[in-house]
Protein backbone atom coordinates (compact mmCIF):
# COMPACT_ATOMS: atom_id res chain seq x y z
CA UNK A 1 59.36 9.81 75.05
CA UNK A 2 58.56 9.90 71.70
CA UNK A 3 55.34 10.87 71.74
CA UNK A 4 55.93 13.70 73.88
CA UNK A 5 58.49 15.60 71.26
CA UNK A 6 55.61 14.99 69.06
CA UNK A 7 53.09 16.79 71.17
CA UNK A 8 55.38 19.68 71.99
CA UNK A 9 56.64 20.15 68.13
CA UNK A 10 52.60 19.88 67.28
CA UNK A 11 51.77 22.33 69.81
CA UNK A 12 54.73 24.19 68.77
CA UNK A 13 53.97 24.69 64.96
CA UNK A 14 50.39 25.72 66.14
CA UNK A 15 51.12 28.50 68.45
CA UNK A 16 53.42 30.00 65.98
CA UNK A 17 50.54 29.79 63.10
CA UNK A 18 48.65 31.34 65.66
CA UNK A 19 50.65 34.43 66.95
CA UNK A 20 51.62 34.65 62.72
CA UNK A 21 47.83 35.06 62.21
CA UNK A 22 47.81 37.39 65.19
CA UNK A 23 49.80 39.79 63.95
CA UNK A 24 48.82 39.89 59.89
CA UNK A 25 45.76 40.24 61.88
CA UNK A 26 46.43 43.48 63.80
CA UNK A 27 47.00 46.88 61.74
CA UNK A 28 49.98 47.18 60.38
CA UNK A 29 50.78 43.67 61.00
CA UNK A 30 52.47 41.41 58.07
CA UNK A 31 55.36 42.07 56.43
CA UNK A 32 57.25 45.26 56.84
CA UNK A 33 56.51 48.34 54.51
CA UNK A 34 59.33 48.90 51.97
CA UNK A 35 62.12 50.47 53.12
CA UNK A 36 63.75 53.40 51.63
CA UNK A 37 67.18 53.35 50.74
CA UNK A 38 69.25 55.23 53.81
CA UNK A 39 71.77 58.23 52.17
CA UNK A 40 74.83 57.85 52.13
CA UNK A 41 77.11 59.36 54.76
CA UNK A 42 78.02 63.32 53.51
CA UNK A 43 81.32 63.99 52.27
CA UNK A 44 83.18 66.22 54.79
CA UNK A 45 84.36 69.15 53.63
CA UNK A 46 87.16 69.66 51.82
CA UNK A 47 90.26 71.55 54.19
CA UNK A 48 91.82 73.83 51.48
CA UNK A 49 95.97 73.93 52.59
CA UNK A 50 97.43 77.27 52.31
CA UNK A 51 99.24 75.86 49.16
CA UNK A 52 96.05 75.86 47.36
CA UNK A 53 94.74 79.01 47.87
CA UNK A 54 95.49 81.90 45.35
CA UNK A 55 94.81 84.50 47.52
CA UNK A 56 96.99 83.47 49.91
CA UNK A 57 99.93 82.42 47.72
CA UNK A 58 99.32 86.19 46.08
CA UNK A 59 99.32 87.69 49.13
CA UNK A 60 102.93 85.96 50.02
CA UNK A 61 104.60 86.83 46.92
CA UNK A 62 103.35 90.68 47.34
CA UNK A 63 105.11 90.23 50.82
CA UNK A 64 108.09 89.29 49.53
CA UNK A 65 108.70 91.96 46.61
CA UNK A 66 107.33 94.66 49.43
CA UNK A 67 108.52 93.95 53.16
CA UNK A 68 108.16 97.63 53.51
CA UNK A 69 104.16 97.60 52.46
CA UNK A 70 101.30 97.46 55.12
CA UNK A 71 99.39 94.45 55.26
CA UNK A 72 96.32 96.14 52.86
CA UNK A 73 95.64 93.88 49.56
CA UNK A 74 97.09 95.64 46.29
């Protein structure tokens, strides 16, 4: 029993030398080109809350001094 897990770890060791050869062998084969770095994943963009916005606080307060006014920017 022995000497049969010796004969299939030999033939073992040589068939992966072999298919190892095999492939430095073919083009391309070997070890992989370097890889470049992947980028980062992209910020999503920033929501802007009406708080934030001058416009749009501007636009309340002129609403407030003049209810009367149309809706036109001053």
């Amino acid at each position: 029993m022995l000497k049969f897990l010796l004969v299939v770890a030999v033939v073992g060791v040589v068939t992966y030398l072999a298919v190892r050869l095999m492939q430095r062998r073919l083009p391309g084969g070997g070890s992989p080109a370097p890889r470049r770095p992947l980028p980062g994943p992209k910020p999503k963009p920033r929501m802007v809350a009406p708080d934030d916005d001058e416009a749009f606080l501007r636009d309340l307060e002129r609403k407030r001094r003049h209810p009367e006014d149309p809706d036109t920017p001053a």
